[in-house]
C-alpha atoms as a PDB file:
ATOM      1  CA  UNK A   1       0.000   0.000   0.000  1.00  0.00           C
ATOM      2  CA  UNK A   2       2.572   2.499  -1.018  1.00  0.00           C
ATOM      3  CA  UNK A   3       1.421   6.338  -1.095  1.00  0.00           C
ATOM      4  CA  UNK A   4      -2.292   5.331  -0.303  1.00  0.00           C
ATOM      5  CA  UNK A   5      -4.502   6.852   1.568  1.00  0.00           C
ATOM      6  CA  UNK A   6      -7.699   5.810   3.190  1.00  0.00           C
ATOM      7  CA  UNK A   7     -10.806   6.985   1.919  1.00  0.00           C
ATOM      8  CA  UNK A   8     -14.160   7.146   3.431  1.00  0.00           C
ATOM      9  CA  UNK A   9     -17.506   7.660   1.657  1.00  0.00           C
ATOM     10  CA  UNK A  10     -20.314   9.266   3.348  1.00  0.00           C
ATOM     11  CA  UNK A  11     -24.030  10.432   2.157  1.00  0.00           C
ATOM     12  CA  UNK A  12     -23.647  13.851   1.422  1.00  0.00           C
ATOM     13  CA  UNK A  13     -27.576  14.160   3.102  1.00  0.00           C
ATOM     14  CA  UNK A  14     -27.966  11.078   5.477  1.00  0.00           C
ATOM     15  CA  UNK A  15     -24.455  11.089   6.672  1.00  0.00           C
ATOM     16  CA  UNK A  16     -24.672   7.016   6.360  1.00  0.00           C
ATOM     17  CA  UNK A  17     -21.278   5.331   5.540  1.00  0.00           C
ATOM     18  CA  UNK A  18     -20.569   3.632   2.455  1.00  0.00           C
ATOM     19  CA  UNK A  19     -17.536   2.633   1.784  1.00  0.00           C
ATOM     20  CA  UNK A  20     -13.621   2.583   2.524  1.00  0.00           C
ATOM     21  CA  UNK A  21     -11.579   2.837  -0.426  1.00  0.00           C
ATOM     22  CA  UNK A  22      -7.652   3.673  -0.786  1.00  0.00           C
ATOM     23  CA  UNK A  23      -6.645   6.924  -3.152  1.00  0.00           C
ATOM     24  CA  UNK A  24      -3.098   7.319  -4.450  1.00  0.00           C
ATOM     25  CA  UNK A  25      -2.282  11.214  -5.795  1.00  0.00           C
ATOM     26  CA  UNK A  26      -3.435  10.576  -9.148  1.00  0.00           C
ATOM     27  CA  UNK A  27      -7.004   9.048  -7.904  1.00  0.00           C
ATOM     28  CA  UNK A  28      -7.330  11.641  -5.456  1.00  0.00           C
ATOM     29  CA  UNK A  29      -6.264  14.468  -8.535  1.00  0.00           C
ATOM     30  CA  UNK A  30      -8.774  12.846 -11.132  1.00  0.00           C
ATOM     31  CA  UNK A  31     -11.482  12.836  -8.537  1.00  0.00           C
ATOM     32  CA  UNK A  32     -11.002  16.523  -7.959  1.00  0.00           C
ATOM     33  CA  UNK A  33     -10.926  17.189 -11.780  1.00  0.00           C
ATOM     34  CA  UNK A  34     -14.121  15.213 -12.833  1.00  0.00           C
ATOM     35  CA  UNK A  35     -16.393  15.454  -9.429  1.00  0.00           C
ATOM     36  CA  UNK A  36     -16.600  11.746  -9.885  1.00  0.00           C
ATOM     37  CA  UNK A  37     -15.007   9.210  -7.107  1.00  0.00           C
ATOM     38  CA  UNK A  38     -11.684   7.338  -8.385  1.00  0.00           C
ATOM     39  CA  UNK A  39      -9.942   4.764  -6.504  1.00  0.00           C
ATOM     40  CA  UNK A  40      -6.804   2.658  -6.296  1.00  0.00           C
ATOM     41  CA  UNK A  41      -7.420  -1.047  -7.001  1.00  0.00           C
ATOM     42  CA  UNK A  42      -4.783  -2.620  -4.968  1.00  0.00           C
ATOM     43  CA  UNK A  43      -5.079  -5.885  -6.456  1.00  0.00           C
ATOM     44  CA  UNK A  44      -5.788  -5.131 -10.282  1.00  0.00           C
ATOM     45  CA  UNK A  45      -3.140  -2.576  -9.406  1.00  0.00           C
ATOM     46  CA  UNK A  46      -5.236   0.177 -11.475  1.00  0.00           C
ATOM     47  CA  UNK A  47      -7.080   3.693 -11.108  1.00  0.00           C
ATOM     48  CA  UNK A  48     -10.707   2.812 -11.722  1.00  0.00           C
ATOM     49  CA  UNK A  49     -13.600   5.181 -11.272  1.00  0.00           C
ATOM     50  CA  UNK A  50     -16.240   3.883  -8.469  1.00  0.00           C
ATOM     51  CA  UNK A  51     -19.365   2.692 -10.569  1.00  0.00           C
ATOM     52  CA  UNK A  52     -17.046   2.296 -13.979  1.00  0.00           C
ATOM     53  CA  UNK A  53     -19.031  -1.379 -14.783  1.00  0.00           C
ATOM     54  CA  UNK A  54     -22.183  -1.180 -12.018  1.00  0.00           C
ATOM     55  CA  UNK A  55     -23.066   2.473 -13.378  1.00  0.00           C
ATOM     56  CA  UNK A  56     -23.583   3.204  -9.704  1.00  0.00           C
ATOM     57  CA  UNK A  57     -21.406   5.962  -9.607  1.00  0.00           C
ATOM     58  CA  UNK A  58     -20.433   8.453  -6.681  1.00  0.00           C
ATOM     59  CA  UNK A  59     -20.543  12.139  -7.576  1.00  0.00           C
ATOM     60  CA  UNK A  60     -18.352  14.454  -5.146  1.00  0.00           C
ATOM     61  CA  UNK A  61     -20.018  17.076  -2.986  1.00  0.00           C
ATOM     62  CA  UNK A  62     -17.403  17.799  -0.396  1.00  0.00           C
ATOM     63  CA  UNK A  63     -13.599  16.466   0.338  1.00  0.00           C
ATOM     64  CA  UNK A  64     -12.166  16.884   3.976  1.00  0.00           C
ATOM     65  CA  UNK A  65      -9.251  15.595   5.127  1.00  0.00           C
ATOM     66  CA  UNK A  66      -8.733  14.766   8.183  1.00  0.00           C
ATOM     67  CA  UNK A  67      -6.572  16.542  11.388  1.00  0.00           C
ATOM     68  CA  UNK A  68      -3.031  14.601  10.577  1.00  0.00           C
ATOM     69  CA  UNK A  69      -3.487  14.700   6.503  1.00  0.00           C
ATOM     70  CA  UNK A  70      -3.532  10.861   6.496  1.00  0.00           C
ATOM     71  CA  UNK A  71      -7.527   9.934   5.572  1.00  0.00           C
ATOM     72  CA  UNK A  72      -9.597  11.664   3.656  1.00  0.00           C
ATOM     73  CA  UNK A  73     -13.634  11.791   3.332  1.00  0.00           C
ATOM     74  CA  UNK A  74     -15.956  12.297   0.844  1.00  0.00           C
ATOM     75  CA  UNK A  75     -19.391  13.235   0.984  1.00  0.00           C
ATOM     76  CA  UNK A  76     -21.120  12.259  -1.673  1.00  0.00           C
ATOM     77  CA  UNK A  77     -24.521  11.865  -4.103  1.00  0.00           C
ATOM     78  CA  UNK A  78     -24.906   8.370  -4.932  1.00  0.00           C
ATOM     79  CA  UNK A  79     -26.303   8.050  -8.445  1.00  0.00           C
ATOM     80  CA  UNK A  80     -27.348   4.691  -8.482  1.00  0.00           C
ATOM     81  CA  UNK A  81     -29.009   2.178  -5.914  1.00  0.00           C
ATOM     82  CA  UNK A  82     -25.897   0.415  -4.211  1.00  0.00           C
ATOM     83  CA  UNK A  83     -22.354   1.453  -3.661  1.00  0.00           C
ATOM     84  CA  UNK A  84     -20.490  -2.330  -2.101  1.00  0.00           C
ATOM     85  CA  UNK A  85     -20.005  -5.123  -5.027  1.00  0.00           C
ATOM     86  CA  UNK A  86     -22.584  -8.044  -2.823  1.00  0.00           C
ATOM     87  CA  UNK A  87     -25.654  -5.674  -3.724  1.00  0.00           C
ATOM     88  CA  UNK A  88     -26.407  -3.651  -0.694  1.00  0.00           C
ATOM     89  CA  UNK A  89     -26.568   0.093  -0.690  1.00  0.00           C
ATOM     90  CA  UNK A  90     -23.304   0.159   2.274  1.00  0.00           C
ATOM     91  CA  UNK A  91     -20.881  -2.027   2.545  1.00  0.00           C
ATOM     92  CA  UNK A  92     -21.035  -1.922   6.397  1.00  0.00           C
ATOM     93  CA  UNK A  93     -23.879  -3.951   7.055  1.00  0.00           C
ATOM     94  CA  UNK A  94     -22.685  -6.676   9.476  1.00  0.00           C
ATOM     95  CA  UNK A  95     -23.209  -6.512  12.817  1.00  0.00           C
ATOM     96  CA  UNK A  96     -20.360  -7.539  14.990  1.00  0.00           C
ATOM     97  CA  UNK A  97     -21.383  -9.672  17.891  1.00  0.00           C
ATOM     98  CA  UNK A  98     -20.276 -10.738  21.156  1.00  0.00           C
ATOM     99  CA  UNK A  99     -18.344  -8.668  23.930  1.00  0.00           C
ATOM    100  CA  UNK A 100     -16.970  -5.441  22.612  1.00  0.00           C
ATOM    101  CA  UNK A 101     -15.628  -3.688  25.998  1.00  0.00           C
ATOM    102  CA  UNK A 102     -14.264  -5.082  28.656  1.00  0.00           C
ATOM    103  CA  UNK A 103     -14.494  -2.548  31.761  1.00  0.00           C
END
């Protein structure tokens, strides 16, 4: 994971969580440029826009980074009906179970 960065993706409105992706410069420049979300495949080792062969695309609102400059999030409009490759609209939708704190 040379030079990549975390990426979350939020709903601009709802504020639910989509996705975690990893940027290098040039997705993070292209992303900027077109208003469209671009990612770093780390295993087809490739940019590749978000939606390129589902047509559920993300379109940028707003790009934060965070306090230390090493994650960055992006609100965006999802035009389409899911964002994770299984089908669902998130790809956080499991529930972890079992003890989670120990006081």
């Amino acid at each position: 994971m040379e030079n990549l960065i975390p990426v979350i993706i939020q709903d601009f409105k709802s504020g639910e969580v989509f996705m975690l992706g990893y940027m290098n410069q040039e997705a993070l420049q292209r992303t900027k440029e077109t208003g469209w979300v671009y990612f770093w495949s780390r295993s087809k080792k490739r940019l590749w826009m978000k939606g390129e062969k589902s047509k559920n695309k993300l379109r940028v609102k707003e790009i934060y980074s965070d306090c230390d400059k090493d994650a960055i999030l992006i609100k965006v409009k999802l035009m389409g009906n899911t964002v994770c490759h299984t089908g669902k609209k998130s790809c956080f939708y499991t529930l972890l179970r079992g003890k989670i704190y120990d006081a």
